[in-house]
C-alpha atoms as a PDB file:
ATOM      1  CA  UNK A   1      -2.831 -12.579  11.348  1.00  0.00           C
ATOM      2  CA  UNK A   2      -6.166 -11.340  12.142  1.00  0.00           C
ATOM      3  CA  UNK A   3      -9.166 -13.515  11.718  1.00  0.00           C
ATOM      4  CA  UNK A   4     -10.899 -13.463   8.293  1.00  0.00           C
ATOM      5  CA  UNK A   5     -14.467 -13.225   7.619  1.00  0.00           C
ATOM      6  CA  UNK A   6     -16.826 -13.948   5.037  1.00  0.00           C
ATOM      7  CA  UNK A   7     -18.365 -10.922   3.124  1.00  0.00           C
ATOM      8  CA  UNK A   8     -21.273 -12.640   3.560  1.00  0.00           C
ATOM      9  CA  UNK A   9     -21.508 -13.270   7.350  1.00  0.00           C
ATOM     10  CA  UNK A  10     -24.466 -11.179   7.883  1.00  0.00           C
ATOM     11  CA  UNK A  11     -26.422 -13.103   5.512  1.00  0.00           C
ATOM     12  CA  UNK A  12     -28.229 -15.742   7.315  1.00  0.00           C
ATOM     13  CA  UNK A  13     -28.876 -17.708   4.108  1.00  0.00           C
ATOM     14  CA  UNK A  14     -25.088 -18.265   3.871  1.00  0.00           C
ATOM     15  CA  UNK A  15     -23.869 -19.027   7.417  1.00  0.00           C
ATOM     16  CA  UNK A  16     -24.744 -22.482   7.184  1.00  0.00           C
ATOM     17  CA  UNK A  17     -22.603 -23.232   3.819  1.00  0.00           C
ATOM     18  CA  UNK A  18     -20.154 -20.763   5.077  1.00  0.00           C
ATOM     19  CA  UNK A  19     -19.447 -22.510   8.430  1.00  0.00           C
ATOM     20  CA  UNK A  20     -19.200 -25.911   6.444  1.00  0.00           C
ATOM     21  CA  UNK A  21     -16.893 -24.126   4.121  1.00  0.00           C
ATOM     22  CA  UNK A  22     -15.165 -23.211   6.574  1.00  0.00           C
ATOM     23  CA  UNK A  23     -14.656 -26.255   9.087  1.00  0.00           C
ATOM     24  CA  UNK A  24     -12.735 -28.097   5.740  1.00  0.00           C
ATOM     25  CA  UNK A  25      -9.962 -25.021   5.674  1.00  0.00           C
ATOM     26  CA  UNK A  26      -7.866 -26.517   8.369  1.00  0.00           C
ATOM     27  CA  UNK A  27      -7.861 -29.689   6.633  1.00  0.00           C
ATOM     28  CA  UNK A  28      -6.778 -28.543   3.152  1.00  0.00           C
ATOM     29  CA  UNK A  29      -4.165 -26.352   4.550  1.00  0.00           C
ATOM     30  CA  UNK A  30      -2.797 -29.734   6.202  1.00  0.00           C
ATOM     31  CA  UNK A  31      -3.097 -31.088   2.787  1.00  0.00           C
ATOM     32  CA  UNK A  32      -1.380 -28.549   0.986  1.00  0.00           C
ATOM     33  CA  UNK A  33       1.981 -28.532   3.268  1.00  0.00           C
ATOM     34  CA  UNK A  34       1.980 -32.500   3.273  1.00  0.00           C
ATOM     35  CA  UNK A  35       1.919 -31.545  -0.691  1.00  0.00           C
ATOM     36  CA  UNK A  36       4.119 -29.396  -0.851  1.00  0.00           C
ATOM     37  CA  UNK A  37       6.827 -31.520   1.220  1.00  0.00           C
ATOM     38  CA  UNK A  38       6.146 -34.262  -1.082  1.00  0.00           C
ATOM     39  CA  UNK A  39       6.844 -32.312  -4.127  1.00  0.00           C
ATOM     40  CA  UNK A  40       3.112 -33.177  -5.408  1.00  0.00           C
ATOM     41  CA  UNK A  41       2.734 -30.180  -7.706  1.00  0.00           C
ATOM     42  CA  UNK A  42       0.028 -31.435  -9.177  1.00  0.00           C
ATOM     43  CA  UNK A  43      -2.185 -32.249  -6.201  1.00  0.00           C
ATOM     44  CA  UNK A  44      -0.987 -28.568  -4.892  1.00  0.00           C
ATOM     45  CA  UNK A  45      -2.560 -26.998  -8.309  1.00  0.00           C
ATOM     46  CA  UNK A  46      -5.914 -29.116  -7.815  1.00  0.00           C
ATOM     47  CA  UNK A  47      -6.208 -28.015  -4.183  1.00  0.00           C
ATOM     48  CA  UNK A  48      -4.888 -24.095  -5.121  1.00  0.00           C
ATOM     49  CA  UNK A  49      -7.710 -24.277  -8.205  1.00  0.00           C
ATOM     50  CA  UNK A  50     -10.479 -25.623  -6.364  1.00  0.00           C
ATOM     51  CA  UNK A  51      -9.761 -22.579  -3.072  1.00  0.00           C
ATOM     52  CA  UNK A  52      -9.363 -19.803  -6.009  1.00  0.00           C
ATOM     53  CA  UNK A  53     -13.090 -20.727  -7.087  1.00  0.00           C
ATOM     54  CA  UNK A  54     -14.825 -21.704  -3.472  1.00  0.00           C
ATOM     55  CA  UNK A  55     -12.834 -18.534  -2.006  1.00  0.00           C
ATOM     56  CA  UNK A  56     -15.103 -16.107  -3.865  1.00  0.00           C
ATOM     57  CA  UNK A  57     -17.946 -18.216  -3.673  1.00  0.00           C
ATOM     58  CA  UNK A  58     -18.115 -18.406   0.290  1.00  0.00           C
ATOM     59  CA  UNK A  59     -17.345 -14.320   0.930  1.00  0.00           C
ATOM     60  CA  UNK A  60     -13.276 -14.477   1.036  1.00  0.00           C
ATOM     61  CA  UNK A  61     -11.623 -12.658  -1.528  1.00  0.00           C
ATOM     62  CA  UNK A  62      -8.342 -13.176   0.096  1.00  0.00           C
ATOM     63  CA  UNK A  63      -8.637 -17.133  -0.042  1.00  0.00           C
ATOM     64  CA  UNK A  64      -9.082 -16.512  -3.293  1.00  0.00           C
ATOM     65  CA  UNK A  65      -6.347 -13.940  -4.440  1.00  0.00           C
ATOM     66  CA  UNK A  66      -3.717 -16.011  -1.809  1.00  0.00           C
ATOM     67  CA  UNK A  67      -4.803 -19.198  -3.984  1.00  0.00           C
ATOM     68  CA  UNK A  68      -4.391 -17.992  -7.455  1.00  0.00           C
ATOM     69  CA  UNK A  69      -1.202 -16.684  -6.807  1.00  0.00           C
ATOM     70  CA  UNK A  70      -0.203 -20.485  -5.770  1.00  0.00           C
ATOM     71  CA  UNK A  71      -1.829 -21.538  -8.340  1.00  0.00           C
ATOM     72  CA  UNK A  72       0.133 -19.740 -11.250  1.00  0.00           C
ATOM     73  CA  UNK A  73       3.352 -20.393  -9.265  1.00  0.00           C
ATOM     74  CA  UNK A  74       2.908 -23.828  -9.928  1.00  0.00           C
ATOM     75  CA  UNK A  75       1.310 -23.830 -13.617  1.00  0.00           C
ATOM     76  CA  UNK A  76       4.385 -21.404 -14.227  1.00  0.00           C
ATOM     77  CA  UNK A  77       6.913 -23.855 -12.632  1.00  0.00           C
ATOM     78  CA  UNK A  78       8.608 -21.417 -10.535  1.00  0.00           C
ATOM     79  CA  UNK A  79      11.202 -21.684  -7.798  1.00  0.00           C
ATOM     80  CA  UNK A  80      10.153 -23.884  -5.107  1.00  0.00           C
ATOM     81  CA  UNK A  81      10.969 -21.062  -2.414  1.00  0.00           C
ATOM     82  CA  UNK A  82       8.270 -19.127  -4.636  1.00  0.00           C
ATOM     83  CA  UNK A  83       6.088 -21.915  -4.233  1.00  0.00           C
ATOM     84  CA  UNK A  84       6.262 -22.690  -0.694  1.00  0.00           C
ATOM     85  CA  UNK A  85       6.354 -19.062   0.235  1.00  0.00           C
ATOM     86  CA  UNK A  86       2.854 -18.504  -1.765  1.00  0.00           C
ATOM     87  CA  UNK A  87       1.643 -22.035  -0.028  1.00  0.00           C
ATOM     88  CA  UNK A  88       2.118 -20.913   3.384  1.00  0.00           C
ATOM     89  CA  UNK A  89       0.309 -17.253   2.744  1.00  0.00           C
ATOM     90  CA  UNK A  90      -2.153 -19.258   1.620  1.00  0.00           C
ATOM     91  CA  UNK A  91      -2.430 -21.705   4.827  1.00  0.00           C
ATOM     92  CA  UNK A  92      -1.868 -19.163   6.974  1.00  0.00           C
ATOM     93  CA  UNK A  93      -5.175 -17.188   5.322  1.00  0.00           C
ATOM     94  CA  UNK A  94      -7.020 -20.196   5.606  1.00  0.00           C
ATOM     95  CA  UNK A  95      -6.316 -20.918   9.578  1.00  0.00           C
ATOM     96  CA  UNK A  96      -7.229 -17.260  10.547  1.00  0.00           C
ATOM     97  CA  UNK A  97     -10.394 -17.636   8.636  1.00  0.00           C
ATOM     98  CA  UNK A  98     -13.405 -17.606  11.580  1.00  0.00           C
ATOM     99  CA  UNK A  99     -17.462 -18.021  11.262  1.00  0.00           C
ATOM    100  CA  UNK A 100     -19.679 -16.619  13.892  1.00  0.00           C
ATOM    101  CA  UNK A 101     -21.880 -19.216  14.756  1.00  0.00           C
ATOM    102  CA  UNK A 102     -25.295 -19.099  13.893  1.00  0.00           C
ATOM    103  CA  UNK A 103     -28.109 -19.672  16.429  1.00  0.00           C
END
């Protein structure tokens, strides 16, 4: 996957929350697969619900779109090949994301 970046990269305003936002994406992606093996629905949801709003938020629509369709899959109870096939678009999104760092 190619690297994602924020829509708001060339604002210098943002790169500081947008790095931070960024350095936790590796870690929730962890979370979300340890989640997922567990059968934690419910902790997947929170995570999925919480990316869907800071996604936008931080400049990366795709973080967003890639979490709400986890999101549903879970509220709607589907098939857990649905689920873990929307959970790993969704972790592989968030490990391509990349800041430039500011100086």
């Amino acid at each position: 996957m190619d690297p994602i970046r924020s829509v708001y990269e060339d604002d210098p305003d943002m790169m500081e929350i947008i790095e931070e936002f960024a350095e936790e994406l590796p870690g929730r992606a962890t979370a979300i697969t340890e989640y997922i093996e567990q059968n934690d629905w419910p902790n997947v949801q929170t995570l999925a619900h919480q990316l869907k709003g800071a996604g936008g938020g931080y400049g990366f629509p795709q973080i967003t779109e890639a979490a709400a369709a986890l999101e549903q899959a879970v509220k709607d109870d589907s098939d857990t090949t649905l689920i873990k096939e929307r959970a790993g678009t969704l972790c592989e999104i968030l490990r391509a994301v990349t800041v430039t760092e500011s100086s």
